[in-house]
N, C-alpha and C. Protein backbone atom coordinates (compact mmCIF):
# COMPACT_ATOMS: atom_id res chain seq x y z
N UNK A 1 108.20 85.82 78.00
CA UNK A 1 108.72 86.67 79.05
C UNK A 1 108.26 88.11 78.85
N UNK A 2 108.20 88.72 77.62
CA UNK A 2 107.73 89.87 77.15
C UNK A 2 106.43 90.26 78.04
N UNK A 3 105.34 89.36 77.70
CA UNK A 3 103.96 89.20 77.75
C UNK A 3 103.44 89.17 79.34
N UNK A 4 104.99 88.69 79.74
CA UNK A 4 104.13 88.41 81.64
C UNK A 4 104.51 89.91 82.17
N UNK A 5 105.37 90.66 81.57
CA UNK A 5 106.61 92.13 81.81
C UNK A 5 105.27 93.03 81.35
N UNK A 6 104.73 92.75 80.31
CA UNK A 6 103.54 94.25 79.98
C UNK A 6 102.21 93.50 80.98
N UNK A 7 101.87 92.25 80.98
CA UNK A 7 100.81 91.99 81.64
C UNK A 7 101.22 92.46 83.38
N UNK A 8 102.60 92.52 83.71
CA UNK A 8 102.39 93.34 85.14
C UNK A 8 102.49 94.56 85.12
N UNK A 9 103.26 95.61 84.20
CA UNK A 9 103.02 96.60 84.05
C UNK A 9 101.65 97.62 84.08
N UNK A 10 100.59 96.16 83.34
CA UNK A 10 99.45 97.06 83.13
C UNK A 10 98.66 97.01 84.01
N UNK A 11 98.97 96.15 85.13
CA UNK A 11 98.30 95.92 86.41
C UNK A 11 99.16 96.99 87.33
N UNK A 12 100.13 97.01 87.51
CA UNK A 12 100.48 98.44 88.23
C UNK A 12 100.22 99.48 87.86
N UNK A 13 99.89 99.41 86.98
CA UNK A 13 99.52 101.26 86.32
C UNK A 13 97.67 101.07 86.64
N UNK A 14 97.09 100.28 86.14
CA UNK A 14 95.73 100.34 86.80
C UNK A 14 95.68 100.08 88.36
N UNK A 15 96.56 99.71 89.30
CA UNK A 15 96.43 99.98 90.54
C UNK A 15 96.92 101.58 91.12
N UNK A 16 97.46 101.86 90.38
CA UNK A 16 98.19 103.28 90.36
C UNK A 16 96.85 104.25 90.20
N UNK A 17 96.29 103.98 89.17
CA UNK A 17 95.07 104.61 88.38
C UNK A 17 93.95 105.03 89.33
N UNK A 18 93.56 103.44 90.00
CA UNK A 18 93.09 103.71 91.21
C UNK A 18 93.07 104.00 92.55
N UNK A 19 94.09 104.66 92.58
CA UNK A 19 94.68 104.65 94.07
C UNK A 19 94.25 106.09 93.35
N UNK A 20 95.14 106.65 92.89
CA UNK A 20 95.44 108.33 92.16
C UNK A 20 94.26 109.05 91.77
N UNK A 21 92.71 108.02 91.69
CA UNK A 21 91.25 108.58 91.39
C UNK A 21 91.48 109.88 91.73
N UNK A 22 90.71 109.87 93.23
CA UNK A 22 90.68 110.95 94.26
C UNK A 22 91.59 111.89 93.39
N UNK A 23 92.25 112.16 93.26
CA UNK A 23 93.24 113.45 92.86
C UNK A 23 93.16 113.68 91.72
N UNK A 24 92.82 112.83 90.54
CA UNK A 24 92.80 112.78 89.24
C UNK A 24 90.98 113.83 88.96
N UNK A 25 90.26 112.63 89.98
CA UNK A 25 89.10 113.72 89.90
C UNK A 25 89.10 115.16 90.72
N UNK A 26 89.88 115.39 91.56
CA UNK A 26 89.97 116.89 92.09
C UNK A 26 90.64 117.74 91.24
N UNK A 27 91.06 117.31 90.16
CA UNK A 27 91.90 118.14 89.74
C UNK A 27 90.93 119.17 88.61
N UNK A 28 89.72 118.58 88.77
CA UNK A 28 88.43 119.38 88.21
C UNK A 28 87.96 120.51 89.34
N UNK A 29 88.27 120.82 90.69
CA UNK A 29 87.90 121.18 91.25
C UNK A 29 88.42 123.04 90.91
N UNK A 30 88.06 123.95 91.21
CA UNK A 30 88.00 125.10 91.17
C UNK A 30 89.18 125.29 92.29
N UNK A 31 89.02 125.27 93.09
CA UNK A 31 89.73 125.81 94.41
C UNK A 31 90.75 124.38 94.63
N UNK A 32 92.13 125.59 95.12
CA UNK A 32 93.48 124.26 95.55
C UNK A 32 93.67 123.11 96.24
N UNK A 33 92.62 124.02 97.47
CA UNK A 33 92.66 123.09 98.59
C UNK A 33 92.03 121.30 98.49
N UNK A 34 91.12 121.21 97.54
CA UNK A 34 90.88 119.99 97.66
C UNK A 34 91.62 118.97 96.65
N UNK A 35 92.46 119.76 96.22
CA UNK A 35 93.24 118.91 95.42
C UNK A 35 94.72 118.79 96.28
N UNK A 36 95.08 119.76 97.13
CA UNK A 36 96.22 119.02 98.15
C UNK A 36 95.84 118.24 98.38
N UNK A 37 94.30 118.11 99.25
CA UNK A 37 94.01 117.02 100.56
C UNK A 37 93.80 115.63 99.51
N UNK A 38 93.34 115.68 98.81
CA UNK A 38 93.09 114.31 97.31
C UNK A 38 94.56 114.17 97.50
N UNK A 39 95.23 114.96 96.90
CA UNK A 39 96.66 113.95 96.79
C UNK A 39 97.24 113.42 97.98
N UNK A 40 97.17 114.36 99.13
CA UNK A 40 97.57 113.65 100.29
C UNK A 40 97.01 112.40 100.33
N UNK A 41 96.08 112.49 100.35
CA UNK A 41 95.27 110.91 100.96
C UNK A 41 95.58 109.71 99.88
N UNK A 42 95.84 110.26 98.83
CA UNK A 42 96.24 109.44 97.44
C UNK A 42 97.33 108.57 97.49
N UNK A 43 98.27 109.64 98.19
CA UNK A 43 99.43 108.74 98.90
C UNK A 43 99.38 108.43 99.69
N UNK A 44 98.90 108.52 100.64
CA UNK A 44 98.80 108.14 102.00
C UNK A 44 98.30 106.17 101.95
N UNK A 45 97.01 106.47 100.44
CA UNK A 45 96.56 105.44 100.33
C UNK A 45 97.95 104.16 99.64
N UNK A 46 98.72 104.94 98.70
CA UNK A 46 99.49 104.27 97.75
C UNK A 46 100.59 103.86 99.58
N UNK A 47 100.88 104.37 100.11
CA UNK A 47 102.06 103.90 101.03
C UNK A 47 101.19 102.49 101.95
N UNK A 48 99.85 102.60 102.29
CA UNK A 48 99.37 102.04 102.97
C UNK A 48 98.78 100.42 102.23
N UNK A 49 98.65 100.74 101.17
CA UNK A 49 98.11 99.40 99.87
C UNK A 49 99.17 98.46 100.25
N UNK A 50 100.63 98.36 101.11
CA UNK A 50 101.14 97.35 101.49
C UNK A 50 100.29 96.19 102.02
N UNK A 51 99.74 96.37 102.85
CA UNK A 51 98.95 95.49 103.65
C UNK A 51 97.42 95.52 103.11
N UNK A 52 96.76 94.59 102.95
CA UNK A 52 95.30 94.48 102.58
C UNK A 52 94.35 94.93 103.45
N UNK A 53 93.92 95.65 102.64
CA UNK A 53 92.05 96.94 102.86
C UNK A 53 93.13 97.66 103.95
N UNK A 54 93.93 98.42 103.72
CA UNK A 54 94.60 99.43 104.98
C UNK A 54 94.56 100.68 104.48
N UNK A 55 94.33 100.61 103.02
CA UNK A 55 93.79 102.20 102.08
C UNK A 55 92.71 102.37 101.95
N UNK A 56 91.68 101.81 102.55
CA UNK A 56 90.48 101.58 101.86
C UNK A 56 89.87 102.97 102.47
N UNK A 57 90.30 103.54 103.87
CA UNK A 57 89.96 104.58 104.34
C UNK A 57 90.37 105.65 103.93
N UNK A 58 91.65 106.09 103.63
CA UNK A 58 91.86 106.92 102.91
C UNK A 58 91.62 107.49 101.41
N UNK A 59 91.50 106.57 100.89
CA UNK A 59 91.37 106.58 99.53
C UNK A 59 89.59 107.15 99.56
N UNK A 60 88.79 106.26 100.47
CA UNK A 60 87.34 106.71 100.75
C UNK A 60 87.28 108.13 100.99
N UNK A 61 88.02 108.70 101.66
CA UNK A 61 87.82 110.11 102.82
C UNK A 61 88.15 111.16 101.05
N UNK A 62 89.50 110.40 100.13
CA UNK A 62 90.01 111.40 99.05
C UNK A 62 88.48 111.75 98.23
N UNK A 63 88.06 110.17 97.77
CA UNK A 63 86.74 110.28 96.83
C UNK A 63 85.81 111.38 97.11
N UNK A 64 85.83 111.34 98.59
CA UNK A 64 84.45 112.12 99.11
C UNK A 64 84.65 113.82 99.07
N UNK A 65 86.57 113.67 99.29
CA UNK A 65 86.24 114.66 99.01
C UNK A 65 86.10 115.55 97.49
N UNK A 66 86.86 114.78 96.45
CA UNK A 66 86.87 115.34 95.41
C UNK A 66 85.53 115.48 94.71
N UNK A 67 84.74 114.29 94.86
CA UNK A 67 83.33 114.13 94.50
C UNK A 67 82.51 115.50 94.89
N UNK A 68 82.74 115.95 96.18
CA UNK A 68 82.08 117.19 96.76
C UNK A 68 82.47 118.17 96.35
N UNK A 69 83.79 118.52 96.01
CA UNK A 69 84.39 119.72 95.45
C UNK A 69 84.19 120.10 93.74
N UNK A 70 83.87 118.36 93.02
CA UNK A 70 83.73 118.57 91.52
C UNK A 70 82.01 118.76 91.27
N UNK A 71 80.95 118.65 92.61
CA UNK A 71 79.88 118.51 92.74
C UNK A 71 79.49 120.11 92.80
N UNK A 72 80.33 120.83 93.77
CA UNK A 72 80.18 122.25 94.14
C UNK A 72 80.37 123.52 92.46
N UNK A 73 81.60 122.14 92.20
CA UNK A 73 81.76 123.54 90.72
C UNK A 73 80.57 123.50 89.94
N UNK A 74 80.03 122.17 89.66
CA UNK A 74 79.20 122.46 88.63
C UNK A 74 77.60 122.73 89.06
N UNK A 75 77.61 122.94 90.68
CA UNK A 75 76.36 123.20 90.75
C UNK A 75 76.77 124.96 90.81
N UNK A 76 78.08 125.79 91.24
CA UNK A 76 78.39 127.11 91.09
C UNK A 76 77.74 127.40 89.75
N UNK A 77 78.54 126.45 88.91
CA UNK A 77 78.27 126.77 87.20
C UNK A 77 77.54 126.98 86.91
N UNK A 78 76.31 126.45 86.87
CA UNK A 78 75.13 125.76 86.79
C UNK A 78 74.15 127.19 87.11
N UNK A 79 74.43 127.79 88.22
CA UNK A 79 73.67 128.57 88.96
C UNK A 79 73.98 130.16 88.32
N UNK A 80 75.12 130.34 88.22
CA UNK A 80 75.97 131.69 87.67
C UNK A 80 75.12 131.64 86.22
């Protein structure tokens, strides 16, 4: 009983993990704003994961944006 209690645990926390990307990677970002809109969509995605592929858009729109915002710092960096 132990074993089936951590084996679902560790599957909700890695669905958690991935839902929470988007925001986890914005949180590299320089500027606030793309780390509201990441978490918004983060949840937006976690409320919507009820029903199958119904996050798949949001969670897409978070990636793109954090990807672009952690893309911008280090090409700022990079350049400075």
């Amino acid at each position: 009983m132990f074993w089936l209690i951590t084996t679902m645990t560790a599957a909700t926390a890695g669905w958690l993990l991935i839902l929470f990307l988007p925001f986890l990677l914005s949180l590299a970002a320089k500027v606030g704003t793309p780390k509201l809109v990441c978490f918004v969509t983060s949840g937006l995605a976690l409320l919507l994961s009820v029903q199958p592929y119904s996050s798949v858009l949001p969670w897409t729109l978070g990636m793109a944006i954090a990807v672009i915002s952690v893309w911008e710092r280090i090409r700022s960096t990079s350049i400075s």
